[in-house]
C-alpha atoms as a PDB file:
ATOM      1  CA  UNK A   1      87.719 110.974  73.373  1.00  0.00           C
ATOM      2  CA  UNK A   2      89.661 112.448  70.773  1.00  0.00           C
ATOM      3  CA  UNK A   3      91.899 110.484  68.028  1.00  0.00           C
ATOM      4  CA  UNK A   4      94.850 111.868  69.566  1.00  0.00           C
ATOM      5  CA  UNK A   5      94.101 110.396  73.271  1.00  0.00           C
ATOM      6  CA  UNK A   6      93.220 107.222  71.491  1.00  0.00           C
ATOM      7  CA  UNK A   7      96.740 107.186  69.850  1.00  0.00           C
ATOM      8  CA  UNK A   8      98.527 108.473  72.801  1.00  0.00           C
ATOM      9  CA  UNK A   9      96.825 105.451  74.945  1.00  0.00           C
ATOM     10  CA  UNK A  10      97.909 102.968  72.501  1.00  0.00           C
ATOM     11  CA  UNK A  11     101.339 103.645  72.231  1.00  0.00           C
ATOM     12  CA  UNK A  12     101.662 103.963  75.639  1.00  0.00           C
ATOM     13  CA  UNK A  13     100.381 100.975  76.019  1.00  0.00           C
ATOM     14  CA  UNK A  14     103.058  99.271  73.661  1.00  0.00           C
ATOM     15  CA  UNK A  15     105.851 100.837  75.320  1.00  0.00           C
ATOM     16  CA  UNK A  16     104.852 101.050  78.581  1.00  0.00           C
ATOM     17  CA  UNK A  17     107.678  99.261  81.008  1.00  0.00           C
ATOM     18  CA  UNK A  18     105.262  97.706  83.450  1.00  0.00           C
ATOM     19  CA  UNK A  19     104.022  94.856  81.091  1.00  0.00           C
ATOM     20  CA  UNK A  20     103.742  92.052  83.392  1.00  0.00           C
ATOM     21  CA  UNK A  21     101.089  92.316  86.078  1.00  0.00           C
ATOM     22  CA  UNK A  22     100.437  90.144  88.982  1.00  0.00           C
ATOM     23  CA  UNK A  23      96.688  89.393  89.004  1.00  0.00           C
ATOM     24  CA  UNK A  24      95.169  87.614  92.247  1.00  0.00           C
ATOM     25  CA  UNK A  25      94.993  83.722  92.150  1.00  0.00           C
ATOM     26  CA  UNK A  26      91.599  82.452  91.093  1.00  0.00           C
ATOM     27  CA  UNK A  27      89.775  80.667  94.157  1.00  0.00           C
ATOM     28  CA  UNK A  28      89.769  76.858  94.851  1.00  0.00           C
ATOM     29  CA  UNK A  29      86.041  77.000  95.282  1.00  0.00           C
ATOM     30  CA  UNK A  30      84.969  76.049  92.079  1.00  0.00           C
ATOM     31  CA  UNK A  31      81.301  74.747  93.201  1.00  0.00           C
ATOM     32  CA  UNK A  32      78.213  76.201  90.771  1.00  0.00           C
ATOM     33  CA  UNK A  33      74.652  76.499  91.692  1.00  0.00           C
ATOM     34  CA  UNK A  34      72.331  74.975  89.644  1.00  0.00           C
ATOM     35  CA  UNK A  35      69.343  76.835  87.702  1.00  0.00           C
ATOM     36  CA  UNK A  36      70.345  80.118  89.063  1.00  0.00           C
ATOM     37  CA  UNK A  37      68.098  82.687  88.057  1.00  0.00           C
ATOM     38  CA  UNK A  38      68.861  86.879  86.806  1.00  0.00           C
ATOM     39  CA  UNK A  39      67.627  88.028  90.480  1.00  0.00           C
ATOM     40  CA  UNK A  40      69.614  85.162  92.481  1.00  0.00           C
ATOM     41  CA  UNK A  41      72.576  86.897  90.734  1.00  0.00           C
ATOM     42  CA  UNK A  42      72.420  90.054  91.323  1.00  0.00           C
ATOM     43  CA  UNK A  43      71.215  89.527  94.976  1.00  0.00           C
ATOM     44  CA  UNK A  44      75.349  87.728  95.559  1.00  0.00           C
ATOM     45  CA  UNK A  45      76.616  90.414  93.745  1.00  0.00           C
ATOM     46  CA  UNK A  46      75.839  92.818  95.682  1.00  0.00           C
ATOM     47  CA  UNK A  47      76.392  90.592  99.141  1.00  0.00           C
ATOM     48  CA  UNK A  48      80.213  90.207  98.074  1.00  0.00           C
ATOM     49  CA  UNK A  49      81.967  93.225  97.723  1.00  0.00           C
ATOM     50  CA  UNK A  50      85.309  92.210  98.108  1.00  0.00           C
ATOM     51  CA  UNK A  51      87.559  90.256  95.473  1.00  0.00           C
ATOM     52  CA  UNK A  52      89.044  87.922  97.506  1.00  0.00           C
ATOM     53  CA  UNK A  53      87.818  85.455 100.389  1.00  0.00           C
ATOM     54  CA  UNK A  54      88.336  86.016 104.120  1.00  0.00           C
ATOM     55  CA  UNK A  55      91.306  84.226 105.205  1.00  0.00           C
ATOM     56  CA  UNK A  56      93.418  84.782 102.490  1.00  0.00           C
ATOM     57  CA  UNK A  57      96.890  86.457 102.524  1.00  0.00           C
ATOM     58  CA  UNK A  58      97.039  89.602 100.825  1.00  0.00           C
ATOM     59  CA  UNK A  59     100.479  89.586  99.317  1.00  0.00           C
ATOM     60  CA  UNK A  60     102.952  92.584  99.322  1.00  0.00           C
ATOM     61  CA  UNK A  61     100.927  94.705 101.613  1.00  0.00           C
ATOM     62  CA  UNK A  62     103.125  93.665 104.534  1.00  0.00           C
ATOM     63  CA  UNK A  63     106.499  95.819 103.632  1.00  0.00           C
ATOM     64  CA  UNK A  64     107.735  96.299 107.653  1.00  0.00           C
ATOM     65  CA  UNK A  65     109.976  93.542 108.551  1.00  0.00           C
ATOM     66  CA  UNK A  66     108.895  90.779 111.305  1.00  0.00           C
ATOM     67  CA  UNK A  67     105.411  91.606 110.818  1.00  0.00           C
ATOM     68  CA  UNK A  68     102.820  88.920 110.544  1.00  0.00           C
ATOM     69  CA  UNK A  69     101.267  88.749 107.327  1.00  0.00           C
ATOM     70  CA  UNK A  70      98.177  90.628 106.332  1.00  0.00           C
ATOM     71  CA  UNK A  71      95.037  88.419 106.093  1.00  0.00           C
ATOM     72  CA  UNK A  72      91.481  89.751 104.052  1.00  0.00           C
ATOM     73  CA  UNK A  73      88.646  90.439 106.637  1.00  0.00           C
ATOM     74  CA  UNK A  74      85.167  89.389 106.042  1.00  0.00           C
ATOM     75  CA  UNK A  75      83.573  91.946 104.385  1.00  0.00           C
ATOM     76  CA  UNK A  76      81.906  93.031 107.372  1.00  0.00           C
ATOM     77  CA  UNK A  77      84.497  93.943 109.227  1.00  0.00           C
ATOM     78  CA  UNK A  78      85.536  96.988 106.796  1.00  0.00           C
ATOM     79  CA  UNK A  79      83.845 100.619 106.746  1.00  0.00           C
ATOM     80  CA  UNK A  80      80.917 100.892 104.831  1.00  0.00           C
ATOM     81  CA  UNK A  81      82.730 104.235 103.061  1.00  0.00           C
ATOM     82  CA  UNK A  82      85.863 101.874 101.567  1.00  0.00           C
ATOM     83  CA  UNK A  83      83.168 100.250  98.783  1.00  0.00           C
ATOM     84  CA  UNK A  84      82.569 103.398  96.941  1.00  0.00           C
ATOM     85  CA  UNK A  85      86.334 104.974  96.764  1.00  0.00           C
ATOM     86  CA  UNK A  86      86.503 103.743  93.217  1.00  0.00           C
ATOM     87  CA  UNK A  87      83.124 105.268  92.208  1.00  0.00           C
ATOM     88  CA  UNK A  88      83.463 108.736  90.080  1.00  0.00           C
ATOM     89  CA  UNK A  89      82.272 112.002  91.839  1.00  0.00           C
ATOM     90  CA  UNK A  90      79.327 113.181  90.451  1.00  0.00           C
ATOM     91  CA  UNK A  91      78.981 116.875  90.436  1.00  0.00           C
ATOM     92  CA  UNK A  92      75.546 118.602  90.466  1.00  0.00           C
ATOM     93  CA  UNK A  93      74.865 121.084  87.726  1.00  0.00           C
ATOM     94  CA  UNK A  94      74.539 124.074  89.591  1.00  0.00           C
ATOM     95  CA  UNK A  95      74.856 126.640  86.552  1.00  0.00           C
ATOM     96  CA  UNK A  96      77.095 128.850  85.228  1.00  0.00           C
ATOM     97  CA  UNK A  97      80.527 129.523  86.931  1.00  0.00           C
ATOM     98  CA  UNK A  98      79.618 126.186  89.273  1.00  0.00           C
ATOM     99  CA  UNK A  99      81.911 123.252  90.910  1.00  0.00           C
ATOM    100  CA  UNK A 100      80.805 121.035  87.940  1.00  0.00           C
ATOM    101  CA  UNK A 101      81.659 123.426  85.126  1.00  0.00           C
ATOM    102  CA  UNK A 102      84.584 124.331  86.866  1.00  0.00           C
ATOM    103  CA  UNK A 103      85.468 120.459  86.829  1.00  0.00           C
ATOM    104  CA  UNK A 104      84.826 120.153  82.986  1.00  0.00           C
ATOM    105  CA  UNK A 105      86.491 122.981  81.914  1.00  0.00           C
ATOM    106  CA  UNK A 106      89.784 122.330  83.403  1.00  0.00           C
ATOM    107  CA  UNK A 107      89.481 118.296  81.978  1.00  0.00           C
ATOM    108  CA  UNK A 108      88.718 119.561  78.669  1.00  0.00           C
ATOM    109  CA  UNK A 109      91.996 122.211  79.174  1.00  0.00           C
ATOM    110  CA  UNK A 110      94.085 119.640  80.673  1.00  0.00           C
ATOM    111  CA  UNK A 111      93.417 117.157  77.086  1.00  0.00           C
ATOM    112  CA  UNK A 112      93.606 120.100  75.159  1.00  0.00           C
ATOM    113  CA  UNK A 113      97.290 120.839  76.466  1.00  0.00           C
ATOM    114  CA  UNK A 114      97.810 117.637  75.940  1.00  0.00           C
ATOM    115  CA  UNK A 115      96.749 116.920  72.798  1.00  0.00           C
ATOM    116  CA  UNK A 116      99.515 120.138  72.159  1.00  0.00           C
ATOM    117  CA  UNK A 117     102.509 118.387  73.755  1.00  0.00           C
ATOM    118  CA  UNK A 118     101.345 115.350  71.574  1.00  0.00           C
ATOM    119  CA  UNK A 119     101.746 116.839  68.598  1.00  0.00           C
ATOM    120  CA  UNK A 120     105.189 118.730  69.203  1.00  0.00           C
ATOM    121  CA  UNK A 121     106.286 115.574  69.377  1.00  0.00           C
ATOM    122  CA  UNK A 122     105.467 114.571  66.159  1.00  0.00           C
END
């Protein structure tokens, strides 16, 4: 990352006008298990995918009027595909003139450009 993304991020960061952000309430359950070891970890890790319990009310996902409101699922209940939408694509390198140079070329353009507008600013 270049010094002029790092600036860019920081003062858009002080000025940005969404400052306040609504995090989700931290759960009631606040019951530890004893002695648990690296593996026991990692094994409820990846059994809870979700952030929130089932049951809960999901807040400001219901916008229609005289609608009941939207509860969580168990995680279960929800398509396999919905865990990974947040994962990166990962592009093969397939050589020369491929997808995944294709892809880095146009990032690297796309920062260069603005980098640019950055510094007309100045």
């Amino acid at each position: 990352m270049s010094f002029l993304a790092l600036s860019r991020s920081s003062i858009r960061q002080a000025f940005s006008p969404c400052l306040a952000r609504g995090y989700a309430a931290k759960s009631s359950n606040t019951e530890r298990v004893p002695n648990v070891s690296v593996k026991d970890t990692s094994a409820a890790e990846e059994k809870t995918l979700s952030s929130c319990p089932p049951g809960t009310i999901l807040e400001g996902l219901n916008y229609l009027k005289g609608q009941p409101p939207v509860i969580a699922l168990p995680d279960d209940e929800y398509p396999p595909w919905l865990w990974d939408l947040m994962k990166p694509k990962v592009y093969e390198d397939d050589g020369p003139g491929g997808k995944a140079e294709k892809k880095r070329l146009r990032r690297e353009n796309q920062q260069r450009i603005k980098d640019q507008n950055f510094m007309k600013t100045q």
